[in-house]
N, C-alpha and C. Protein backbone atom coordinates (compact mmCIF):
# COMPACT_ATOMS: atom_id res chain seq x y z
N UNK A 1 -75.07 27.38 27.56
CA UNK A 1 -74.44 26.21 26.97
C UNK A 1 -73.96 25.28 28.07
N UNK A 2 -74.10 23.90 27.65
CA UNK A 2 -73.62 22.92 28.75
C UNK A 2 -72.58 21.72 28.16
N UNK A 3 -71.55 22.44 28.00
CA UNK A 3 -69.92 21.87 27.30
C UNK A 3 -69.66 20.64 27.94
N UNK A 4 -69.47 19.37 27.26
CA UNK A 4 -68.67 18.27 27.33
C UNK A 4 -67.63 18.20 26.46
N UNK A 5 -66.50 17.62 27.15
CA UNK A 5 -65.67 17.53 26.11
C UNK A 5 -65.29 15.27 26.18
N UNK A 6 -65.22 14.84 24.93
CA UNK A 6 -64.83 13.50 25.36
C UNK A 6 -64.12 13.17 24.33
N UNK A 7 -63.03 12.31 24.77
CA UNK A 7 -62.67 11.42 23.21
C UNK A 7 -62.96 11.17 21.99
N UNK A 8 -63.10 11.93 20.79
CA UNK A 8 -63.28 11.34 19.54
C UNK A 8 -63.34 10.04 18.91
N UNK A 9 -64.13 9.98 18.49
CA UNK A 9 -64.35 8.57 17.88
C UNK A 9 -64.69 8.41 16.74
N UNK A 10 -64.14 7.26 15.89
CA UNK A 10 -64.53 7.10 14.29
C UNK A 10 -65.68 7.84 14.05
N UNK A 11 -66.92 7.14 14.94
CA UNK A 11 -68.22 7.47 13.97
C UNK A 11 -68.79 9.03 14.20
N UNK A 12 -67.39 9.65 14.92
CA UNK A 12 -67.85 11.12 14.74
C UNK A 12 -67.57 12.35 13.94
N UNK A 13 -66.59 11.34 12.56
CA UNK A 13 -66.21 11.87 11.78
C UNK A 13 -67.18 12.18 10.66
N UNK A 14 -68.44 11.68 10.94
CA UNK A 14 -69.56 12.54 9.07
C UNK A 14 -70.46 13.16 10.09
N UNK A 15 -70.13 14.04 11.37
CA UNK A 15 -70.77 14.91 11.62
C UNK A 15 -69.03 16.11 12.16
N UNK A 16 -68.13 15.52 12.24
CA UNK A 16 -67.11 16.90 12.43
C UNK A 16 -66.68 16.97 11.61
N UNK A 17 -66.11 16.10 10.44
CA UNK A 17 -65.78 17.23 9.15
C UNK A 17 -66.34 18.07 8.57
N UNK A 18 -68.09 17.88 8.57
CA UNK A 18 -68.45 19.63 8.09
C UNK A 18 -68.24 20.39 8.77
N UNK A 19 -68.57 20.04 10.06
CA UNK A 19 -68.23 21.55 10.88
C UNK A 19 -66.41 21.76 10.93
N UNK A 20 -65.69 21.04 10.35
CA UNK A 20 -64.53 21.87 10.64
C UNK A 20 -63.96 22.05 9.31
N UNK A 21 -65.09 21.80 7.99
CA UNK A 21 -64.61 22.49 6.49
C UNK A 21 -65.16 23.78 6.99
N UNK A 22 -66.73 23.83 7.56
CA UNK A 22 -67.36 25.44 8.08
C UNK A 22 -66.47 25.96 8.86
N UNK A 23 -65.66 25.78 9.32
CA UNK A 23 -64.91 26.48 10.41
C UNK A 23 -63.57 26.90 9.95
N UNK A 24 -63.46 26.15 8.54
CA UNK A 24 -62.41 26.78 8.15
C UNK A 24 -62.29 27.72 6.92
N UNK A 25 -63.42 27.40 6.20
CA UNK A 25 -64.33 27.45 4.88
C UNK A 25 -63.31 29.03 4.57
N UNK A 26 -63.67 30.21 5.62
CA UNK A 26 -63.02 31.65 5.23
C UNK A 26 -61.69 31.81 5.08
N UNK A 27 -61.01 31.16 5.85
CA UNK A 27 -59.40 31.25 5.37
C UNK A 27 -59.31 30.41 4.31
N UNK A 28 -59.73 29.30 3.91
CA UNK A 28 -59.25 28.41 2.67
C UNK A 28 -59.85 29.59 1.68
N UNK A 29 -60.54 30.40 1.61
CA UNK A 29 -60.90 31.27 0.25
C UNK A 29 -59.91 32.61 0.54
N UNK A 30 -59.48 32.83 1.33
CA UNK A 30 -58.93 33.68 1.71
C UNK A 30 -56.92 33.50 1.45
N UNK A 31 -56.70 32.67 1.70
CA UNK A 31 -55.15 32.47 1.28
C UNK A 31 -54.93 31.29 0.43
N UNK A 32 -55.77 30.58 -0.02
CA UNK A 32 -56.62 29.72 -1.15
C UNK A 32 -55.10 28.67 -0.91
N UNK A 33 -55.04 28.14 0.45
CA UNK A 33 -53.71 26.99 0.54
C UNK A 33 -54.87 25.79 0.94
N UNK A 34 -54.97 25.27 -0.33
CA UNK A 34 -55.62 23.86 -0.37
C UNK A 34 -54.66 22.56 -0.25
N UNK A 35 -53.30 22.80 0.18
CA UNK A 35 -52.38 21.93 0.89
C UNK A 35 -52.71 21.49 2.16
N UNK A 36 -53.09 22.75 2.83
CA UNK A 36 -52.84 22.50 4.81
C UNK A 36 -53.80 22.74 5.59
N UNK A 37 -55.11 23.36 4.34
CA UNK A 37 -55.80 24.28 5.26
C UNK A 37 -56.89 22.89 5.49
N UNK A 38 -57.61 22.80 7.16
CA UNK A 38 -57.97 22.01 7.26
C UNK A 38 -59.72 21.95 6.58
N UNK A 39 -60.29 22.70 6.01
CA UNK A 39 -61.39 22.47 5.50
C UNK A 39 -61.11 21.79 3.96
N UNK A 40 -59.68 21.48 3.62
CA UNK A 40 -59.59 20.15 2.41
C UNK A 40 -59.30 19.13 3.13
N UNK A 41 -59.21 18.87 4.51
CA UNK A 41 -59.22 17.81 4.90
C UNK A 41 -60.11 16.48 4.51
N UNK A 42 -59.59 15.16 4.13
CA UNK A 42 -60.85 13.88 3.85
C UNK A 42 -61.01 13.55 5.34
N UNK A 43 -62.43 12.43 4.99
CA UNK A 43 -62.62 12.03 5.91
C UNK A 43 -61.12 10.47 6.75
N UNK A 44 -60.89 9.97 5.81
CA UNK A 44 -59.52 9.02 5.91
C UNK A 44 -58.57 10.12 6.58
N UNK A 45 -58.40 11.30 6.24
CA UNK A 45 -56.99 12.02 7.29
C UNK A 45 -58.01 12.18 8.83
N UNK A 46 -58.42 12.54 9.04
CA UNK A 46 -59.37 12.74 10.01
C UNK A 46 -59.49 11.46 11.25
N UNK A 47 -59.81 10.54 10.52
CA UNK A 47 -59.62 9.14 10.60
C UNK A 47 -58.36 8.73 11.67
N UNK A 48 -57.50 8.91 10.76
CA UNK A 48 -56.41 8.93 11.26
C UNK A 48 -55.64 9.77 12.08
N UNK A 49 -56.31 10.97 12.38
CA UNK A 49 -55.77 11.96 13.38
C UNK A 49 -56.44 11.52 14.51
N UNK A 50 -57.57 10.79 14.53
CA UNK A 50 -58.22 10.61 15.65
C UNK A 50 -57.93 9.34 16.32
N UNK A 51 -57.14 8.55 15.72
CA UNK A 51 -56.62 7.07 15.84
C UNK A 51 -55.14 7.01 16.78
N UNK A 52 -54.27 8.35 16.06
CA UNK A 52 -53.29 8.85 16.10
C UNK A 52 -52.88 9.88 17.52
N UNK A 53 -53.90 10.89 17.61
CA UNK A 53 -53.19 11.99 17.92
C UNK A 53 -54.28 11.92 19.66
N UNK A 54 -54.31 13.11 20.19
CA UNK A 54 -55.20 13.87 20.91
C UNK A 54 -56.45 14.04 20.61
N UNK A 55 -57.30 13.54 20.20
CA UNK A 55 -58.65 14.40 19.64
C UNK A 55 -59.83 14.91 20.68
N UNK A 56 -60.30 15.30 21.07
CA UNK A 56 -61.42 15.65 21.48
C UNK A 56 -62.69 16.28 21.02
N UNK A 57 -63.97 15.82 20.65
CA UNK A 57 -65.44 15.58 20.26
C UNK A 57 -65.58 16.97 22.10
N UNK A 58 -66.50 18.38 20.97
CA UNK A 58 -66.93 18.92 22.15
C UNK A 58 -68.57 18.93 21.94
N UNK A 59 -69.12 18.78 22.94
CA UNK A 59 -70.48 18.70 22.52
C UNK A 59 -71.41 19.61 23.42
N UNK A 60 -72.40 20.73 23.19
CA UNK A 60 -73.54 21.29 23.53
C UNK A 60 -74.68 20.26 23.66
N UNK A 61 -74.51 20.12 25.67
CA UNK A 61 -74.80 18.94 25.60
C UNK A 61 -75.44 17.75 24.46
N UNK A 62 -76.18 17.63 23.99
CA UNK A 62 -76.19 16.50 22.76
C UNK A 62 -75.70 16.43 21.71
N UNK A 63 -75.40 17.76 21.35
CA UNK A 63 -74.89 18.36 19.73
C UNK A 63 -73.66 18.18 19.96
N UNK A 64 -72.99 17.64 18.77
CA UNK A 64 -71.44 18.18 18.64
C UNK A 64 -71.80 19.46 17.82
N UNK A 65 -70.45 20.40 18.80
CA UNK A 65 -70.40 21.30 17.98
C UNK A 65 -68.96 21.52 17.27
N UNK A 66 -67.79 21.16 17.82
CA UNK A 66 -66.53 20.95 16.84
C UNK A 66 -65.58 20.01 18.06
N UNK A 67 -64.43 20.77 17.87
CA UNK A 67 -63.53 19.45 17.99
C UNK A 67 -61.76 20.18 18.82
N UNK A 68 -60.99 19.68 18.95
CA UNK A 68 -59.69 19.80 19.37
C UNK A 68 -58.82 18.60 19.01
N UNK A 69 -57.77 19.01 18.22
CA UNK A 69 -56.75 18.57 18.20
C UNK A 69 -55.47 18.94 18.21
N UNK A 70 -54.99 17.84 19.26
CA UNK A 70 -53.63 18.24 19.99
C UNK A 70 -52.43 17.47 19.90
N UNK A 71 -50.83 17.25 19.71
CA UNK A 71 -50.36 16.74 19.60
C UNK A 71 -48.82 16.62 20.45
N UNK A 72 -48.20 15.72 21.10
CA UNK A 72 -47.09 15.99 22.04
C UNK A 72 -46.92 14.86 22.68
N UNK A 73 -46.33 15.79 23.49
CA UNK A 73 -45.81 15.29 24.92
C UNK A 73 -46.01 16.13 26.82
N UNK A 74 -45.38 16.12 27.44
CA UNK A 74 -45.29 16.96 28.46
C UNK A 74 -44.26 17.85 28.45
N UNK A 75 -43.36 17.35 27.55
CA UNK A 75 -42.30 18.04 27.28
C UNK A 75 -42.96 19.93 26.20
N UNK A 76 -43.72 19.04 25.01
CA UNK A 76 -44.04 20.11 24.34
C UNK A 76 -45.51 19.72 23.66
N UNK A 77 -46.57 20.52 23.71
CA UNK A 77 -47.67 20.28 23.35
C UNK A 77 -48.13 20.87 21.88
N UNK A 78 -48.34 20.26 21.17
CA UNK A 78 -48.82 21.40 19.87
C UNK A 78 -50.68 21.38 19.67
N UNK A 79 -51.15 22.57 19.76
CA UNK A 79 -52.56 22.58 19.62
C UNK A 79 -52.19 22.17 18.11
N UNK A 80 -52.75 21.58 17.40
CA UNK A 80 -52.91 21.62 16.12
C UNK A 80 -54.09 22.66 15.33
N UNK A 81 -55.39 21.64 15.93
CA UNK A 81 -56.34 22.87 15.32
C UNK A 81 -57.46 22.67 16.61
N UNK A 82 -58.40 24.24 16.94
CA UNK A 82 -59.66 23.85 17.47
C UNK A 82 -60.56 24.35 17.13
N UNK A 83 -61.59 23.75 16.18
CA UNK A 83 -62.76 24.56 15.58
C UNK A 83 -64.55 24.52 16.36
N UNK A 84 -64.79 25.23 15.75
CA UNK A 84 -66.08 25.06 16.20
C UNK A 84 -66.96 26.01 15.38
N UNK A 85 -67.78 25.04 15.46
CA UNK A 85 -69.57 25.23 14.43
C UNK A 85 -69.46 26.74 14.13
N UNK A 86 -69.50 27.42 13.50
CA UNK A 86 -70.32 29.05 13.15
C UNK A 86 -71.21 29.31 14.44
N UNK A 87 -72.05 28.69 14.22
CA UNK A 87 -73.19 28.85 14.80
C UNK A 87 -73.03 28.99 16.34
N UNK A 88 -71.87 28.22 16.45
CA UNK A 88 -71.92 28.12 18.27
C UNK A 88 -70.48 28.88 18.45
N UNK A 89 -70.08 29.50 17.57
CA UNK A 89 -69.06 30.81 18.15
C UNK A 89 -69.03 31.78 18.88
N UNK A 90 -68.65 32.62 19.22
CA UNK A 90 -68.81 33.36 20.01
C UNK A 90 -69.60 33.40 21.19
N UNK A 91 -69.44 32.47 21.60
CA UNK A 91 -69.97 31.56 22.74
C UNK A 91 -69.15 31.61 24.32
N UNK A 92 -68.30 31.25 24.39
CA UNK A 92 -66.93 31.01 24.84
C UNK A 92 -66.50 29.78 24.66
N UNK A 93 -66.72 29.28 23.66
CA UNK A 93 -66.46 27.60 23.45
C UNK A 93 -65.54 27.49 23.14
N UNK A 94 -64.29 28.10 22.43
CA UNK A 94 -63.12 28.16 22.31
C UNK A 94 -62.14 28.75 23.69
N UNK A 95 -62.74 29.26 24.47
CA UNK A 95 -62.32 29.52 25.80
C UNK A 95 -62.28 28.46 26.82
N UNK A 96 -63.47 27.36 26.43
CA UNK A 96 -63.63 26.55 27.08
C UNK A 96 -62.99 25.46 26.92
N UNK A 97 -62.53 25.34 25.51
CA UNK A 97 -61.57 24.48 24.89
C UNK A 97 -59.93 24.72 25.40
N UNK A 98 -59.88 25.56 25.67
CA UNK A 98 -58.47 25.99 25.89
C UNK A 98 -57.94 25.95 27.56
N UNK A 99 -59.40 26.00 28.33
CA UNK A 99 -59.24 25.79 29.63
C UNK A 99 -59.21 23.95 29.96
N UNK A 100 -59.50 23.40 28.87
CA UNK A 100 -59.93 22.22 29.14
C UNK A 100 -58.70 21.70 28.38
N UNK A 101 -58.04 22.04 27.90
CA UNK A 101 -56.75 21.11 27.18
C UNK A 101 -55.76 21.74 28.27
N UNK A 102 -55.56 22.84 29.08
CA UNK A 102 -54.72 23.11 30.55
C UNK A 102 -55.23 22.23 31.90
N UNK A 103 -56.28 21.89 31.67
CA UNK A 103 -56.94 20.56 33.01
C UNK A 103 -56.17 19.66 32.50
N UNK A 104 -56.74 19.02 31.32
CA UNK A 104 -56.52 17.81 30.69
C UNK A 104 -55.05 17.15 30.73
N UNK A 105 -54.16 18.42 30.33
CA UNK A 105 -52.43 17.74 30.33
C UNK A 105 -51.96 19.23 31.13
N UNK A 106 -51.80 18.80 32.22
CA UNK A 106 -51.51 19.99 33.33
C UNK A 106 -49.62 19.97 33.76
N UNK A 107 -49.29 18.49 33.17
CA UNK A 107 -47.66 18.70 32.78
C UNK A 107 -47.13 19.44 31.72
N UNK A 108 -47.96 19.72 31.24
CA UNK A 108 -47.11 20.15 29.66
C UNK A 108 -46.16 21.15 29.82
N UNK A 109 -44.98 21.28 29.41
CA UNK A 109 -44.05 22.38 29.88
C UNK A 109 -44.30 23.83 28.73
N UNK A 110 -44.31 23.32 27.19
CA UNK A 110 -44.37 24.09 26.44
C UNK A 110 -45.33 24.24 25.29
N UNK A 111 -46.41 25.07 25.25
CA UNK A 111 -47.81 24.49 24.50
C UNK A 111 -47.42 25.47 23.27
N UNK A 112 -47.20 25.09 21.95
CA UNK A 112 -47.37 25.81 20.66
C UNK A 112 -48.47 25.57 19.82
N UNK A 113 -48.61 26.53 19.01
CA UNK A 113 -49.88 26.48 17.92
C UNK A 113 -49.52 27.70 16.80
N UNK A 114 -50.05 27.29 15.65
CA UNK A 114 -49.61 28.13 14.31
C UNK A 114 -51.21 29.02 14.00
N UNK A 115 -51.48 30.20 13.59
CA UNK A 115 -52.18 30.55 13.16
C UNK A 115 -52.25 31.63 12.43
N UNK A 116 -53.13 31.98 11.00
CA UNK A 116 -52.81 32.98 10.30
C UNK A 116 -52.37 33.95 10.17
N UNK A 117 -51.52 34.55 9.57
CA UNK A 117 -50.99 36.34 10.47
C UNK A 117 -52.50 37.15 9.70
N UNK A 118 -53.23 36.83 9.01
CA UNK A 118 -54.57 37.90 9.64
C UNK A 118 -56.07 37.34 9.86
N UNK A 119 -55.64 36.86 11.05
CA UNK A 119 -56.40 35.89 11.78
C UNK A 119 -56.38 36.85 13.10
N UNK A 120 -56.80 38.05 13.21
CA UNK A 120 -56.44 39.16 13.88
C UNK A 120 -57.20 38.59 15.79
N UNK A 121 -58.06 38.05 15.46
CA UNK A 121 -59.61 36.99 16.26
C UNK A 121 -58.54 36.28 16.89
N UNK A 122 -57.73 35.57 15.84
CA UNK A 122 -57.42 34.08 16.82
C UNK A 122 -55.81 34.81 18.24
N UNK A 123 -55.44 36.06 16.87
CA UNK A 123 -54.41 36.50 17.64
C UNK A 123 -54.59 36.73 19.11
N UNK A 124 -55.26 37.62 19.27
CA UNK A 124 -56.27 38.47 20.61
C UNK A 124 -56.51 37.11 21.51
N UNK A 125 -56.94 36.29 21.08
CA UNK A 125 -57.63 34.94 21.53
C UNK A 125 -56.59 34.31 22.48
N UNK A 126 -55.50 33.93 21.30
CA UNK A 126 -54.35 33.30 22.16
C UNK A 126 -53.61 34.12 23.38
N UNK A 127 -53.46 35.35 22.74
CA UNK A 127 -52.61 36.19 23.51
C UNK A 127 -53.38 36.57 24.53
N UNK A 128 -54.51 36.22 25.02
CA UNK A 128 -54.94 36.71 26.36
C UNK A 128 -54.92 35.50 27.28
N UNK A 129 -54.65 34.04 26.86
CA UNK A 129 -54.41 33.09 27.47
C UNK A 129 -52.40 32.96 27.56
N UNK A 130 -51.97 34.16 27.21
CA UNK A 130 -50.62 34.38 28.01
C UNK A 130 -49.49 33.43 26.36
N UNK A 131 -49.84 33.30 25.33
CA UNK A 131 -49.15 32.88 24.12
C UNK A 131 -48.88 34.15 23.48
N UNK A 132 -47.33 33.89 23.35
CA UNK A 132 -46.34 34.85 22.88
C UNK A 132 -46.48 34.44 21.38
N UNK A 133 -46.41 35.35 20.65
CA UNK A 133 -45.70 35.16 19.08
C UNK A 133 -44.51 34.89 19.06
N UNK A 134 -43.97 33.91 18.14
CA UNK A 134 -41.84 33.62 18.24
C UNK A 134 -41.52 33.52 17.17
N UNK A 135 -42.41 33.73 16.25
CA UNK A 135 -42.22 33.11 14.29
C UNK A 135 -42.95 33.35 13.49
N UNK A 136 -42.63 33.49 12.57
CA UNK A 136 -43.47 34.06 11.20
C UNK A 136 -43.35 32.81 10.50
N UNK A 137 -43.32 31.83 9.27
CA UNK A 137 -43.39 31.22 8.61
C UNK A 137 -43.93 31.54 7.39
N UNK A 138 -43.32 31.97 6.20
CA UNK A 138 -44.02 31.79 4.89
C UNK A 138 -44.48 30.72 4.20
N UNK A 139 -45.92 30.15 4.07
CA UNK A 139 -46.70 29.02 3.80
C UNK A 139 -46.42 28.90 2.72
N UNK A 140 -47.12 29.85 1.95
CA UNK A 140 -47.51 30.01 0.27
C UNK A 140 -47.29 31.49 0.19
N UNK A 141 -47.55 31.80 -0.93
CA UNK A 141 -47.40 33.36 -1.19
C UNK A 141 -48.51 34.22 -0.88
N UNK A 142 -49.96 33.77 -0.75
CA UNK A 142 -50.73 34.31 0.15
C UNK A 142 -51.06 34.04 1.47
N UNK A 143 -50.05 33.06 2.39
CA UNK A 143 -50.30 32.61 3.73
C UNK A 143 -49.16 33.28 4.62
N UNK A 144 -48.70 33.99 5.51
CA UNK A 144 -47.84 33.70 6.56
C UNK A 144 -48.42 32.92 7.76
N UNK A 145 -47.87 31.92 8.39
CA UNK A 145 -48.16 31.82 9.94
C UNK A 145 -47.52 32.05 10.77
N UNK A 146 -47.88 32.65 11.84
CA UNK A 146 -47.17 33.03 13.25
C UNK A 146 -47.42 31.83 13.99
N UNK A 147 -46.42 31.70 14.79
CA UNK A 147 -45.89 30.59 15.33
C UNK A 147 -46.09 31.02 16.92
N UNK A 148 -47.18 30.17 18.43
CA UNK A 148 -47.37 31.33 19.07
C UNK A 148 -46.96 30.21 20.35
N UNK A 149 -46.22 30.34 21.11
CA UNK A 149 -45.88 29.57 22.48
C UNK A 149 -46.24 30.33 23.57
N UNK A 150 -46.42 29.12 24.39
CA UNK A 150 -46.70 29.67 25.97
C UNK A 150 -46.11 28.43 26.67
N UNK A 151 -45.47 29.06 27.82
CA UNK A 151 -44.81 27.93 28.61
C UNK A 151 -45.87 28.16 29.95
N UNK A 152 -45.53 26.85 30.40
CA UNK A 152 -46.70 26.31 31.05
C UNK A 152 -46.61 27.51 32.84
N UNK A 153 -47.49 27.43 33.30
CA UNK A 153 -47.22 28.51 34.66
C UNK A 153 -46.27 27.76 35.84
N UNK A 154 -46.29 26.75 35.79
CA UNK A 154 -45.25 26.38 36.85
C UNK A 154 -43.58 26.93 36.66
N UNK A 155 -43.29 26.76 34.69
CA UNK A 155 -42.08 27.31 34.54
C UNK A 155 -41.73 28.99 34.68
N UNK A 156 -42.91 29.62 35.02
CA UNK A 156 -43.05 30.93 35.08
C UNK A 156 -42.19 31.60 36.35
N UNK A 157 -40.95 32.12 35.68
CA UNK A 157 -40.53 32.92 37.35
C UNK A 157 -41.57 33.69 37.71
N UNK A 158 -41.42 33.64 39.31
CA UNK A 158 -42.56 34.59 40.50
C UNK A 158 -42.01 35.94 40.08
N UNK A 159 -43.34 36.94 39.64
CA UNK A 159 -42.88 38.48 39.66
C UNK A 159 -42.77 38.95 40.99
């Protein structure tokens, strides 16, 4: 694989909202929260997250294959969501995403992100890039989310 990552842009929204209803498609049937979960996302919210927020368009070289969105400051960063295609999972493309939003904002003091408590994948995922669990949150009555921070390595006392 040969990963770009660049700025999002309007007209790349009627090729990343399918891939990030596919990317979310199993948890929305799974804790059936058609409030938050981002595969009920429209194309108008989308729109506007990309107008708004952090976005980043990742692409195999020509293909998009999904996306990152991030939201903050240097003070505190929130991943919001980072999906990617089925197809191009287990790849390390979410590894690559995660090394590339630590290049990208290399001030950030405190990076958070929410994800399913049996989302067992994403757990393992985060927690080997050094994100602690700090919170549970009850969504809906079939959702909890864990709430998962990592402070950035400069604030890290020397062992």
């Amino acid at each position: 694989m040969s990963l770009l990552f660049r700025k999002s842009k309007i007209e790349d929204i009627e090729i990343l909202l399918p891939i990030q209803k596919a990317s979310f498609q199993e948890d929305l049937e799974k804790y059936e929260d058609f409030e938050t979960n981002p595969a009920c996302e429209t194309s108008e919210k989308l729109a506007e997250n990309i107008k708004k927020y952090q976005h980043f368009t990742i692409l195999d070289e020509d293909t998009v294959i999904g996306a990152i969105d991030v939201r903050g400051s240097d003070e505190r960063m929130h991943i919001d969501k980072v999906f990617v295609s089925p197809t191009s999972q287990d790849k390390g493309v979410g590894t690559a995403a995660i090394q590339f939003l630590e290049e990208q904002f290399p001030n950030v003091k405190l990076w958070t992100l929410y994800t399913p408590h049996l989302s067992f994948r994403n757990h393992y995922f985060y927690e080997k890039f050094g994100y602690k669990k700090t919170k549970e949150v009850q969504l809906t009555t079939n959702l909890i989310l864990f709430k998962y921070e990592k402070l950035s390595k400069t604030l890290r006392p020397l062992d």
